[in-house]
Protein backbone atom coordinates (compact mmCIF):
# COMPACT_ATOMS: atom_id res chain seq x y z
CA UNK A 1 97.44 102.39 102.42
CA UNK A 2 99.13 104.02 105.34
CA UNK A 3 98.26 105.59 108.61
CA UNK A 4 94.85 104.80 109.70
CA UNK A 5 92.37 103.48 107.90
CA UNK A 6 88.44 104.33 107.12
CA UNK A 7 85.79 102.02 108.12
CA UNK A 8 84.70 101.92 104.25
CA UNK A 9 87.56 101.36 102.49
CA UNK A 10 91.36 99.57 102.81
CA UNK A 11 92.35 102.84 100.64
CA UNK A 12 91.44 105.32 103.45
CA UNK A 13 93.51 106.44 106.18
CA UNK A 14 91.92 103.69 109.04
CA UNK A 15 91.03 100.45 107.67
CA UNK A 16 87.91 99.63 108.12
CA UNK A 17 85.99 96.70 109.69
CA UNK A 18 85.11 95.89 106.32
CA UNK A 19 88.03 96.00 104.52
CA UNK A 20 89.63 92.84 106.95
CA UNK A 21 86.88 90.74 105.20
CA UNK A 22 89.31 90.56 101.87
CA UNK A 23 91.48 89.13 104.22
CA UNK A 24 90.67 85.80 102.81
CA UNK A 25 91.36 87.09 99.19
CA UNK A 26 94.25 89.90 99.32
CA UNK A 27 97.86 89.17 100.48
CA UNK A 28 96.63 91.43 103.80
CA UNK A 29 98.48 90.41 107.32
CA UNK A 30 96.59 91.50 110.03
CA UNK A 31 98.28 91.73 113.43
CA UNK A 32 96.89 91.58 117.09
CA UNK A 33 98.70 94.23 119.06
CA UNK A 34 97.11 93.49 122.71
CA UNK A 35 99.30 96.22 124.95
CA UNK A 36 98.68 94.30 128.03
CA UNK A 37 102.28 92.34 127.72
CA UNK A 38 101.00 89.89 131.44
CA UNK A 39 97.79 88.94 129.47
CA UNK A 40 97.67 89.86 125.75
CA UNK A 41 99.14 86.78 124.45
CA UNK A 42 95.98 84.81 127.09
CA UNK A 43 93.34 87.21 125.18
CA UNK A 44 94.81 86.38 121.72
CA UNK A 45 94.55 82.53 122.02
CA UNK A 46 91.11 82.72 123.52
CA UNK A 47 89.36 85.08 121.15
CA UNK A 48 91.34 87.36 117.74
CA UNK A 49 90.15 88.01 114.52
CA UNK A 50 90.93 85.22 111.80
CA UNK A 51 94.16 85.22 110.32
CA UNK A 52 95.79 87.78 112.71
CA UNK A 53 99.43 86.81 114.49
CA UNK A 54 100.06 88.42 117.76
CA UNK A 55 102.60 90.88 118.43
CA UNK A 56 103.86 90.78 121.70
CA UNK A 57 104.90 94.63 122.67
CA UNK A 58 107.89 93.24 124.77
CA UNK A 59 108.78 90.30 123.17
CA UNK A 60 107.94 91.53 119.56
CA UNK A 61 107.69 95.09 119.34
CA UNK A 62 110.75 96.12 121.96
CA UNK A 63 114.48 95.64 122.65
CA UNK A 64 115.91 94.57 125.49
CA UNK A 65 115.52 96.82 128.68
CA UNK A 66 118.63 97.89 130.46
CA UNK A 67 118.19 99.64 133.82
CA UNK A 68 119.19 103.19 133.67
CA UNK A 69 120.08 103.39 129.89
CA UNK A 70 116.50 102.25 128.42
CA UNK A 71 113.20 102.98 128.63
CA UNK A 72 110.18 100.40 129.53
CA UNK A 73 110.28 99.48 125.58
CA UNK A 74 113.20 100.47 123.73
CA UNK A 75 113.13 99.75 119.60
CA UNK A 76 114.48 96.50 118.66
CA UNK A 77 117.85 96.57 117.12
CA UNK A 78 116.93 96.26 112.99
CA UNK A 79 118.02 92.47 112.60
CA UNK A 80 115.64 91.17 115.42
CA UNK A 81 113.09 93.79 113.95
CA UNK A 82 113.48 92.35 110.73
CA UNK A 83 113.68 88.85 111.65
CA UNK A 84 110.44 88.69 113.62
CA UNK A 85 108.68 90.89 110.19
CA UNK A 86 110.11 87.65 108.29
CA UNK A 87 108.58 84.84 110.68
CA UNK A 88 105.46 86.95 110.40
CA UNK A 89 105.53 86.82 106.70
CA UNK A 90 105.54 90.60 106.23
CA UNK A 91 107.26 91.63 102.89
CA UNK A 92 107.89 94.76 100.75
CA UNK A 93 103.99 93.60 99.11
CA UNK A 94 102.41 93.06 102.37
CA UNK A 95 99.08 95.08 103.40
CA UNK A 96 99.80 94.77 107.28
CA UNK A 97 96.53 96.09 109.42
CA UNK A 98 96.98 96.28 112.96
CA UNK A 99 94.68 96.13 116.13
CA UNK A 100 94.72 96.53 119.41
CA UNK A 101 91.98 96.72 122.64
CA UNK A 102 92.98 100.12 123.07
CA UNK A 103 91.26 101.76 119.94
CA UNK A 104 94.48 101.61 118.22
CA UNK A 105 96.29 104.32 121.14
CA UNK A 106 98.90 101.79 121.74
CA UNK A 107 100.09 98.89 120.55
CA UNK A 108 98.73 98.76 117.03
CA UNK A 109 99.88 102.31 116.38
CA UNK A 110 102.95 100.97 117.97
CA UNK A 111 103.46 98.51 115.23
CA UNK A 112 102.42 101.07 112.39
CA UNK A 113 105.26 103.59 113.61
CA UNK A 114 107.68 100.64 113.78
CA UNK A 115 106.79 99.51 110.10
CA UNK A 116 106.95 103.20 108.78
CA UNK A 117 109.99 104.18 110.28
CA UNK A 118 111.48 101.08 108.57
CA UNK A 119 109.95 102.34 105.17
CA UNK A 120 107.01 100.11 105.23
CA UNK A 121 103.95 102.13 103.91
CA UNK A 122 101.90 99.48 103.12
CA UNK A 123 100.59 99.76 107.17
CA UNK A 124 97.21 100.79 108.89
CA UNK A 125 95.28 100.46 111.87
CA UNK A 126 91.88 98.81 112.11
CA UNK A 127 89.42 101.47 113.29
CA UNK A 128 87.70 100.40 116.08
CA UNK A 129 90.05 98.04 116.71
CA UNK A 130 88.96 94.76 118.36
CA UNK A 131 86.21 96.50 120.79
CA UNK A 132 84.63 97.27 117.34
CA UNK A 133 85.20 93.99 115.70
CA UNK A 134 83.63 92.64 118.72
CA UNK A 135 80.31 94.53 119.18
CA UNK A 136 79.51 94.08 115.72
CA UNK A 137 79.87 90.36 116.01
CA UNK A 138 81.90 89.44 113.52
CA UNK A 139 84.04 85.88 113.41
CA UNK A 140 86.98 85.37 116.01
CA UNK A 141 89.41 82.76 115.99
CA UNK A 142 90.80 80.52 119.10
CA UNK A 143 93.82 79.39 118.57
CA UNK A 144 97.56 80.18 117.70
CA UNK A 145 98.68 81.31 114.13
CA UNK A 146 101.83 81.92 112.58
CA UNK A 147 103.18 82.65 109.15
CA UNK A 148 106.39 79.80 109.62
């Protein structure tokens, strides 16, 4: 699957809301992509869809800044990049959705870019994203997960 996903389907272009409910049966990594880096990590712990790992858009999803060479959120250099898709347990098999709280404008489609540019096609976006996953009140999970 790549780009985005539709709501019916994890073979469309947007995965749908459905489609995270094999989650429990397909090798599928789903990934919280929160944009806002002061309090995304806060809304992760207290509420994200089961199964997901957070991805931090400075700590995660950028290289380091440096002031008048960089922007706000340069690309990580490839090891780091590669390193952090490891400790999340991403690997050439892995169906990776990702969400965000900003229909999928920022930090989910963030993440896809990142994974495509690398040559990782196996990649979508939830549509909806969390708002969606939310109003149709479907499970959430509290606390931290990893893949280590």
């Amino acid at each position: 699957m790549t780009g985005l996903a539709a709501t019916r389907t994890l073979r469309a272009r947007v995965v749908a809301q459905e489609g995270l409910d094999l989650l429990q049966r397909e090798p599928i990594e789903s990934h919280d992509a929160r944009t806002r880096p002061e309090r995304g990590r806060h809304d992760y712990l207290r509420a994200h869809i089961p199964g997901a790992v957070y991805a931090h858009l400075n700590d995660d999803l950028s290289g380091p800044v440096i002031p008048g060479h960089t922007g706000r959120h340069p690309l990580p250099d490839l090891d780091t990049f590669s390193r952090t898709l490891s400790r999340w347990g991403i690997t050439t098999g892995t169906q990776v959705v990702a969400y965000d709280d900003t229909f999928g404008a920022i930090g989910a489609a963030r993440l896809w870019w990142m994974l495509r540019w690398l040559g990782h096609d196996s990649v979508a976006a939830l549509d909806g994203g969390w708002q969606k996953w939310k109003e149709e009140g479907r499970s959430v999970k509290e606390e931290d997960e990893s893949r280590t």
